[in-house]
C-alpha atoms as a PDB file:
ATOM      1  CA  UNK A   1     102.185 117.325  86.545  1.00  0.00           C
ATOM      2  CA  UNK A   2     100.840 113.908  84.660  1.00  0.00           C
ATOM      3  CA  UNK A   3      97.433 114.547  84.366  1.00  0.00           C
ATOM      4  CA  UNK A   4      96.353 111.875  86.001  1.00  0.00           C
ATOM      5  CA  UNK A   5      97.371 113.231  89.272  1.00  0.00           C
ATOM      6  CA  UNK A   6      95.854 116.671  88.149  1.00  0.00           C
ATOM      7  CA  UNK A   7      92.309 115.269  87.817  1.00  0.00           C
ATOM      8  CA  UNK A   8      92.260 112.947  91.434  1.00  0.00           C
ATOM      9  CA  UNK A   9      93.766 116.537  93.335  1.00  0.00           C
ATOM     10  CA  UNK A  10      90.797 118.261  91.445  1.00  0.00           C
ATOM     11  CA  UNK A  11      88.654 115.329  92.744  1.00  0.00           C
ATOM     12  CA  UNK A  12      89.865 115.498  96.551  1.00  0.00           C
ATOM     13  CA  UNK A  13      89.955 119.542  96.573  1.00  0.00           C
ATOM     14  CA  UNK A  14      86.019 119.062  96.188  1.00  0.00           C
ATOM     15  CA  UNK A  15      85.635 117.033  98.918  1.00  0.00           C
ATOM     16  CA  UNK A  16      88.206 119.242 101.410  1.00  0.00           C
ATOM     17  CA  UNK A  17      87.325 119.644 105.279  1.00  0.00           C
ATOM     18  CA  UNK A  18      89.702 122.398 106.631  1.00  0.00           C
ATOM     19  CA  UNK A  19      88.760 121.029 110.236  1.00  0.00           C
ATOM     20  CA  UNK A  20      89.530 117.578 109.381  1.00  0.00           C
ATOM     21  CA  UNK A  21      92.599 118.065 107.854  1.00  0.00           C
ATOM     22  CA  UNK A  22      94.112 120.108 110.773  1.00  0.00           C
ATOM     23  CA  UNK A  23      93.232 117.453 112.911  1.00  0.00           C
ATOM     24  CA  UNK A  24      94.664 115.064 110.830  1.00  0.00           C
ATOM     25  CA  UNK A  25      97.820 116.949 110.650  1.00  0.00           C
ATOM     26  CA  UNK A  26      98.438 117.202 114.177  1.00  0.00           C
ATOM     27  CA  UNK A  27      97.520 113.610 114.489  1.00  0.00           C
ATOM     28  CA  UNK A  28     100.862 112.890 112.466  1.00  0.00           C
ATOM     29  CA  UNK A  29     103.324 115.514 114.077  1.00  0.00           C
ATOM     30  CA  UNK A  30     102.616 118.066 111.999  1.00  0.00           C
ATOM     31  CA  UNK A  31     104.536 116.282 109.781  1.00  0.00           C
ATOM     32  CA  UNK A  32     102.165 116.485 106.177  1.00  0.00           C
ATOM     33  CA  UNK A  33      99.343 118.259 104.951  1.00  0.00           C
ATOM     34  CA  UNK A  34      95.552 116.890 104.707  1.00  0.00           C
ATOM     35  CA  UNK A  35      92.579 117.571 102.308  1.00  0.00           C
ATOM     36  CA  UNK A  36      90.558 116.699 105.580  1.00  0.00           C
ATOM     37  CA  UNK A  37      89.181 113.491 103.771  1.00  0.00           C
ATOM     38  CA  UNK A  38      88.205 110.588 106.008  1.00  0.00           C
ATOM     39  CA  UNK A  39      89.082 107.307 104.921  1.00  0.00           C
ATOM     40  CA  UNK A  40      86.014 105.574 103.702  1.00  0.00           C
ATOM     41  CA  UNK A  41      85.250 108.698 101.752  1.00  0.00           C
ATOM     42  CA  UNK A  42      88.578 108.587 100.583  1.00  0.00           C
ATOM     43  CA  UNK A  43      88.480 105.175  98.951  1.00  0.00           C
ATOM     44  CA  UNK A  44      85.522 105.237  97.825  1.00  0.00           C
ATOM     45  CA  UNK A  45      86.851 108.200  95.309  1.00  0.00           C
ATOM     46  CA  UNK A  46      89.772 106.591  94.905  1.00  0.00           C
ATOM     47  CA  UNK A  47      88.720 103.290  93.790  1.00  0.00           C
ATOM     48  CA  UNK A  48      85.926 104.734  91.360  1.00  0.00           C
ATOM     49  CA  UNK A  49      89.177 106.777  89.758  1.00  0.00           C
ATOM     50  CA  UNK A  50      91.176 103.683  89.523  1.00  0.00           C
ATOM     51  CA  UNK A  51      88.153 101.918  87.945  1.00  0.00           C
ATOM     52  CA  UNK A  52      87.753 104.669  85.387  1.00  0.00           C
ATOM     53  CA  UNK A  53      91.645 105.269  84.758  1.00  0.00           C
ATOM     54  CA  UNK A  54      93.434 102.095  84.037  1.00  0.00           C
ATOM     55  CA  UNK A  55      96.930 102.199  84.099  1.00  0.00           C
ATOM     56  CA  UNK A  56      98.463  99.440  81.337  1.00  0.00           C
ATOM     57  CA  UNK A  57     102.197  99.575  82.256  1.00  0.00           C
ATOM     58  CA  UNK A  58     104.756  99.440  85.219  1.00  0.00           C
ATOM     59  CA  UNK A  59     106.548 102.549  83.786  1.00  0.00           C
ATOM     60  CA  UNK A  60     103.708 104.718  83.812  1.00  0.00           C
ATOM     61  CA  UNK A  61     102.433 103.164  87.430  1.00  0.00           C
ATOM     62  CA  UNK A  62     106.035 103.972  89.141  1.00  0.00           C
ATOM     63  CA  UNK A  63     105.666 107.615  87.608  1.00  0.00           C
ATOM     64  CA  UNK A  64     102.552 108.258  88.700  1.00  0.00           C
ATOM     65  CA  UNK A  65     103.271 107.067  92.327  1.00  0.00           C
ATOM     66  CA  UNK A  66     106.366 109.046  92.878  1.00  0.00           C
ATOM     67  CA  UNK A  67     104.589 112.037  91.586  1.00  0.00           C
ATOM     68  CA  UNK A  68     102.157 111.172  94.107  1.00  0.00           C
ATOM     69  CA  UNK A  69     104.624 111.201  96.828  1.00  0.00           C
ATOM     70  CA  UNK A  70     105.731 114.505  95.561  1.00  0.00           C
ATOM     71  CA  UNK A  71     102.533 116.184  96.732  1.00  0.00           C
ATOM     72  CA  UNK A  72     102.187 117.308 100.412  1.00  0.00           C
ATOM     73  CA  UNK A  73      98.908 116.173 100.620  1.00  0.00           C
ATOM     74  CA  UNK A  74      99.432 112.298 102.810  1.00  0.00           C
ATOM     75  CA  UNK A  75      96.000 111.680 100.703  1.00  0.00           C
ATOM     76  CA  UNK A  76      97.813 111.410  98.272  1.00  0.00           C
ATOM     77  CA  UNK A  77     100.527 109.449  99.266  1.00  0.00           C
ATOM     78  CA  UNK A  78      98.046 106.902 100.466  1.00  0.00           C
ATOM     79  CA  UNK A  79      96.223 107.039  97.109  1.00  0.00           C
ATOM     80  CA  UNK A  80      99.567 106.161  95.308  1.00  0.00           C
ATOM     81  CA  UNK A  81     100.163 102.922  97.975  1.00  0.00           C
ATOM     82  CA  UNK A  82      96.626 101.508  97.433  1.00  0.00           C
ATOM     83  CA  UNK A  83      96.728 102.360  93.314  1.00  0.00           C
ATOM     84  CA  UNK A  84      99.908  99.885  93.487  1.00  0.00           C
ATOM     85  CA  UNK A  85      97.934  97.539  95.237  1.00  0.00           C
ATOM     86  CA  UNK A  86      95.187  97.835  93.028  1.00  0.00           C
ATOM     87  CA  UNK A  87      96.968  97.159  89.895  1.00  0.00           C
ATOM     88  CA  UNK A  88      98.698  93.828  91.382  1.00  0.00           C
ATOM     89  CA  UNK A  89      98.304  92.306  87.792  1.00  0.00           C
ATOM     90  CA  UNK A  90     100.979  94.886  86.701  1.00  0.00           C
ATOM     91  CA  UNK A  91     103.638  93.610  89.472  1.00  0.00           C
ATOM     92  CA  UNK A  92     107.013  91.937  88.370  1.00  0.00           C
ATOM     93  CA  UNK A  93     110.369  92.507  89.901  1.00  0.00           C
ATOM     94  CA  UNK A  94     110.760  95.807  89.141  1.00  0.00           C
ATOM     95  CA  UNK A  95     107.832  96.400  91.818  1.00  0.00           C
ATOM     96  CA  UNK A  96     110.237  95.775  94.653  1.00  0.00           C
ATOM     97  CA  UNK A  97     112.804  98.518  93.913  1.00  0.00           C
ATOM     98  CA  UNK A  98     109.265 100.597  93.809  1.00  0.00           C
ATOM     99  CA  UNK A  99     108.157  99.167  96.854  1.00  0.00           C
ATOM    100  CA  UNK A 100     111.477  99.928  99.110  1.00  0.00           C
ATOM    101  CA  UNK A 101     111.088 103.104  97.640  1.00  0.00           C
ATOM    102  CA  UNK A 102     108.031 104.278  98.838  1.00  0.00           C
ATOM    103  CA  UNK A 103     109.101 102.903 101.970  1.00  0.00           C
ATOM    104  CA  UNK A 104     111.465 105.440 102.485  1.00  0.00           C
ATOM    105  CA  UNK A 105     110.300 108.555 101.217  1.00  0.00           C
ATOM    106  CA  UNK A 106     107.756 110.427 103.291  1.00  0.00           C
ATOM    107  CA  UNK A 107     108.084 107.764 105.416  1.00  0.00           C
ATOM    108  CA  UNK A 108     105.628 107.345 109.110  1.00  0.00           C
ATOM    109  CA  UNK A 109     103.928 104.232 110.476  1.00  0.00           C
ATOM    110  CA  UNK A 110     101.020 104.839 108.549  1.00  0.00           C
ATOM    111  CA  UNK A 111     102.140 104.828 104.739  1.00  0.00           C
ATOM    112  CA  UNK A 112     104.898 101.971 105.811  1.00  0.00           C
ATOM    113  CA  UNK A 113     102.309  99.620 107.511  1.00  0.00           C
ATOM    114  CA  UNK A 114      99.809 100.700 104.601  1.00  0.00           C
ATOM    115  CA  UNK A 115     102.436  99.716 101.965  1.00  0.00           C
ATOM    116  CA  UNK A 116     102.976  96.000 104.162  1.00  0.00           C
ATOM    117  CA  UNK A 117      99.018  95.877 104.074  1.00  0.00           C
ATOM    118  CA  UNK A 118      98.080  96.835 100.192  1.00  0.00           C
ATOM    119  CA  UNK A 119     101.613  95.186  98.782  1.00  0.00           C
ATOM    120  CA  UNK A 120     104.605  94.033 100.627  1.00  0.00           C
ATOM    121  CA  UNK A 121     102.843  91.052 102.083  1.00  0.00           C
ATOM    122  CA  UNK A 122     101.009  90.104  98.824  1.00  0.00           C
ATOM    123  CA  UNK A 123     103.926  90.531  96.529  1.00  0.00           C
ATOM    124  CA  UNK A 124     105.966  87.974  98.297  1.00  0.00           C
ATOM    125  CA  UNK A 125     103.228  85.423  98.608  1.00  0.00           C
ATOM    126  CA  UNK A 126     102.842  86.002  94.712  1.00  0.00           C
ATOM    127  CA  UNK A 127     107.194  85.911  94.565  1.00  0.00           C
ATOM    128  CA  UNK A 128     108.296  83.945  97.202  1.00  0.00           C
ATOM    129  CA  UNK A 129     111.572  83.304  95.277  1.00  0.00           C
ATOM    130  CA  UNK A 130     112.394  87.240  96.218  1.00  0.00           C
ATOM    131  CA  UNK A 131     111.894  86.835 100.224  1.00  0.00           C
ATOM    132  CA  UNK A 132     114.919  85.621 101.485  1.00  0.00           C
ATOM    133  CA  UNK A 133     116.926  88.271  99.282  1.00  0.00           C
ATOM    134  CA  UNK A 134     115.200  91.788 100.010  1.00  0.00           C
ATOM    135  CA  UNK A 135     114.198  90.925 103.361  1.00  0.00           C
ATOM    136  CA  UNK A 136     117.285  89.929 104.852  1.00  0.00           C
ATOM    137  CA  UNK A 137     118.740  93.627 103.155  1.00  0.00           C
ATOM    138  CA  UNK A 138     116.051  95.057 104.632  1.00  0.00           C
ATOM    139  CA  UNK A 139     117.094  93.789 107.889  1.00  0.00           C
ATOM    140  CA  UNK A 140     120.050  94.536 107.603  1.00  0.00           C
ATOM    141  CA  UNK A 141     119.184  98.313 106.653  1.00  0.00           C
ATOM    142  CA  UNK A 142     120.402 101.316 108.347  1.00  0.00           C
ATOM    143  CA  UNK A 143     117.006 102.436 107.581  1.00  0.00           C
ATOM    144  CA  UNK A 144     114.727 101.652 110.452  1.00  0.00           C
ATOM    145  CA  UNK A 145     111.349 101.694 108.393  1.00  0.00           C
ATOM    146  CA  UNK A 146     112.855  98.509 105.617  1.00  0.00           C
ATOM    147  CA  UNK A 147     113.653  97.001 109.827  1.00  0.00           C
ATOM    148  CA  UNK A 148     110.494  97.345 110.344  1.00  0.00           C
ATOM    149  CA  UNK A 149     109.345  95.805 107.632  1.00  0.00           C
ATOM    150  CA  UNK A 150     111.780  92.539 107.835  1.00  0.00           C
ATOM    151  CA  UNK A 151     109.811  91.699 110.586  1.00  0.00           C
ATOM    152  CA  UNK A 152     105.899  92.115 109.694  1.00  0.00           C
ATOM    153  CA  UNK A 153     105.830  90.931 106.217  1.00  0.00           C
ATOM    154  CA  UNK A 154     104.458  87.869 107.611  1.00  0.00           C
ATOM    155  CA  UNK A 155     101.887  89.618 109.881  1.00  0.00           C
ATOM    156  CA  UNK A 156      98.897  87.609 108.190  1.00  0.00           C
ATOM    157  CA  UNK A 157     100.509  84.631 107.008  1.00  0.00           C
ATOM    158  CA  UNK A 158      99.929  82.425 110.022  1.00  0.00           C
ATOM    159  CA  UNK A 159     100.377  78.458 109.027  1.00  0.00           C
ATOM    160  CA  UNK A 160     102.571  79.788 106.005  1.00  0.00           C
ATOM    161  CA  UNK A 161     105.392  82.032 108.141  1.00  0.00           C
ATOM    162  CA  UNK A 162     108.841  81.115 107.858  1.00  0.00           C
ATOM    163  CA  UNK A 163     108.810  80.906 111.694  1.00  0.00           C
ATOM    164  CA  UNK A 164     113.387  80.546 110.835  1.00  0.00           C
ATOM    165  CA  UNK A 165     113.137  83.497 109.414  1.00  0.00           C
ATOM    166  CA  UNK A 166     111.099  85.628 111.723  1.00  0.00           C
ATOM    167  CA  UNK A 167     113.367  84.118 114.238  1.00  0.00           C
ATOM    168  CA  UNK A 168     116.126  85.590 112.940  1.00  0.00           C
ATOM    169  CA  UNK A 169     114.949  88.723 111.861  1.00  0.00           C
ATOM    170  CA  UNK A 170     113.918  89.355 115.511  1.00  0.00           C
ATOM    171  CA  UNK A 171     117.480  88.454 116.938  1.00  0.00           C
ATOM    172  CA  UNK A 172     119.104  91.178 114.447  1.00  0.00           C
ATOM    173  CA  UNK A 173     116.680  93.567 116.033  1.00  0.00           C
ATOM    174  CA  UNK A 174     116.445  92.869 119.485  1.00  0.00           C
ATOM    175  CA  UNK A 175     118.544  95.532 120.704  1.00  0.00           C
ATOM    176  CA  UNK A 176     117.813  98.166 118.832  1.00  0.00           C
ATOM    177  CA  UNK A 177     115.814 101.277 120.399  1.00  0.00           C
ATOM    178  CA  UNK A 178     113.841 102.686 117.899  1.00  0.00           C
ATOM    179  CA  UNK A 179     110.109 102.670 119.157  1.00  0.00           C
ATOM    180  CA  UNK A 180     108.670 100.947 115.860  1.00  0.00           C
ATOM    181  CA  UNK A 181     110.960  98.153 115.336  1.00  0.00           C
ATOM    182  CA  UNK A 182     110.590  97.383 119.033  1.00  0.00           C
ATOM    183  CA  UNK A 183     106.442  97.438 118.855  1.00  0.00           C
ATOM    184  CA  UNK A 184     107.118  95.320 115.368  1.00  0.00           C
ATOM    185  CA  UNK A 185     108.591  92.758 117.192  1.00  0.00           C
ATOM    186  CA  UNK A 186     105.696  92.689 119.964  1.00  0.00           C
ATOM    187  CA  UNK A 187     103.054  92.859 117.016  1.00  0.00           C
ATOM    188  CA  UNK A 188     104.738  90.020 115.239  1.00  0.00           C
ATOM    189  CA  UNK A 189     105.224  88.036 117.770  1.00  0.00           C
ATOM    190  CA  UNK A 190     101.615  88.570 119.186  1.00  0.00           C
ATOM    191  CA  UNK A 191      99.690  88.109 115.648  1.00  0.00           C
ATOM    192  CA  UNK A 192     101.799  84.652 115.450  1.00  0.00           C
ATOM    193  CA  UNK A 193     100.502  83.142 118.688  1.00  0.00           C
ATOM    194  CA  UNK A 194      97.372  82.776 117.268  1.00  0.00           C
ATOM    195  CA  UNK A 195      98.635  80.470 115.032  1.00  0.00           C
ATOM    196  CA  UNK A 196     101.263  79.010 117.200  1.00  0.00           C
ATOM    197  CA  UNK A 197     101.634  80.177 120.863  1.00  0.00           C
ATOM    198  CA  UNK A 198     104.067  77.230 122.059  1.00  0.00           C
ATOM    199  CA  UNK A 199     106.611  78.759 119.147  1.00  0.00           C
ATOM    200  CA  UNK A 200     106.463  81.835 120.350  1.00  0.00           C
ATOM    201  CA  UNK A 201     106.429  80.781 124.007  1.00  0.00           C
ATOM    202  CA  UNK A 202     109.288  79.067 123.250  1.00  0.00           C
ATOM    203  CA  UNK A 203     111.188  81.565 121.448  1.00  0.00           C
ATOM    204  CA  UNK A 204     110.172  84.032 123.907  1.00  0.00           C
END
């Protein structure tokens, strides 16, 4: 184990709630284990850490994150999103291979959303040139979480979404039955009426 990793589990075993993190676990299906830390605790160590442990290459920032996914703790796995998200200086195009990655290991609503939120929908407003190509795989995926995230990569773009392309993305969707994509449609569609409601009248 890098030890890296060694010194933030060290960090987050100090501040473990037993109660907290079975209610956290059955919150999520029973589906990962907790440390019982709540999230403004949580970031609070974690940001100090990545203040205090720079990381000065992509190499090394992929390793650490899968290793972080390797852990059963989902602390841990949402440490490893936000560290990418903190080091957005170190992101080229080898972050998107990353990036569908940690989409689909360990994958819930939680860590996918917190991926869109911390990366997904900043990396493509820093590479726009790389939209049209991942996304529309993505959409095309047999793998309902990169679906998912076809459609809200433009959740907080507003004036600046590709209205064609959510338009589309929502068509190749429409039928499918998987709870999230469907509710990913409703939220996109719902966050863009804000910005546009005849559009998505229309479209509607």
């Amino acid at each position: 184990m890098h030890p890296y990793l060694k010194e933030i589990i060290s960090i987050f075993n100090k501040h473990r709630d037993q109660k907290k993190a079975d209610g956290a676990k059955a919150y999520l299906l029973h589906q990962f284990e907790f440390f019982g830390l709540q999230t403004p605790l949580r970031r609070s160590l974690s940001k100090a850490f990545y203040k205090s442990h720079p990381i000065k290459n992509h190499t090394e920032l992929s390793t650490l994150i899968k290793e972080c996914f390797a852990q059963p703790q989902r602390e841990l796995h949402y440490f490893a999103i936000e560290l990418l998200g903190f080091h957005h200086l170190l992101w080229d195009k080898k972050t998107l291979p990353l990036i569908e990655w940690m989409i689909t290991h360990n994958s819930w609503w939680d860590s996918v959303d917190s991926t869109n939120s911390n990366i997904i929908s900043k990396f493509f407003l820093k590479y726009p040139e790389h939209i049209a190509a991942y996304t529309l795989k993505w959409n095309r995926s047999k793998n309902n979480w990169l679906k998912r995230m076809s459609i809200l990569f433009q959740l907080t773009y507003k004036k600046n979404t590709n209205t064609p392309l959510l338009a589309a993305y929502i068509e190749n969707t429409i039928n499918e039955d998987d709870f999230f994509i469907r509710k990913a449609i409703g939220w996109a569609l719902r966050a863009y009426a804000y910005t546009n409601p005849k559009w998505v009248i229309h479209f509607v």
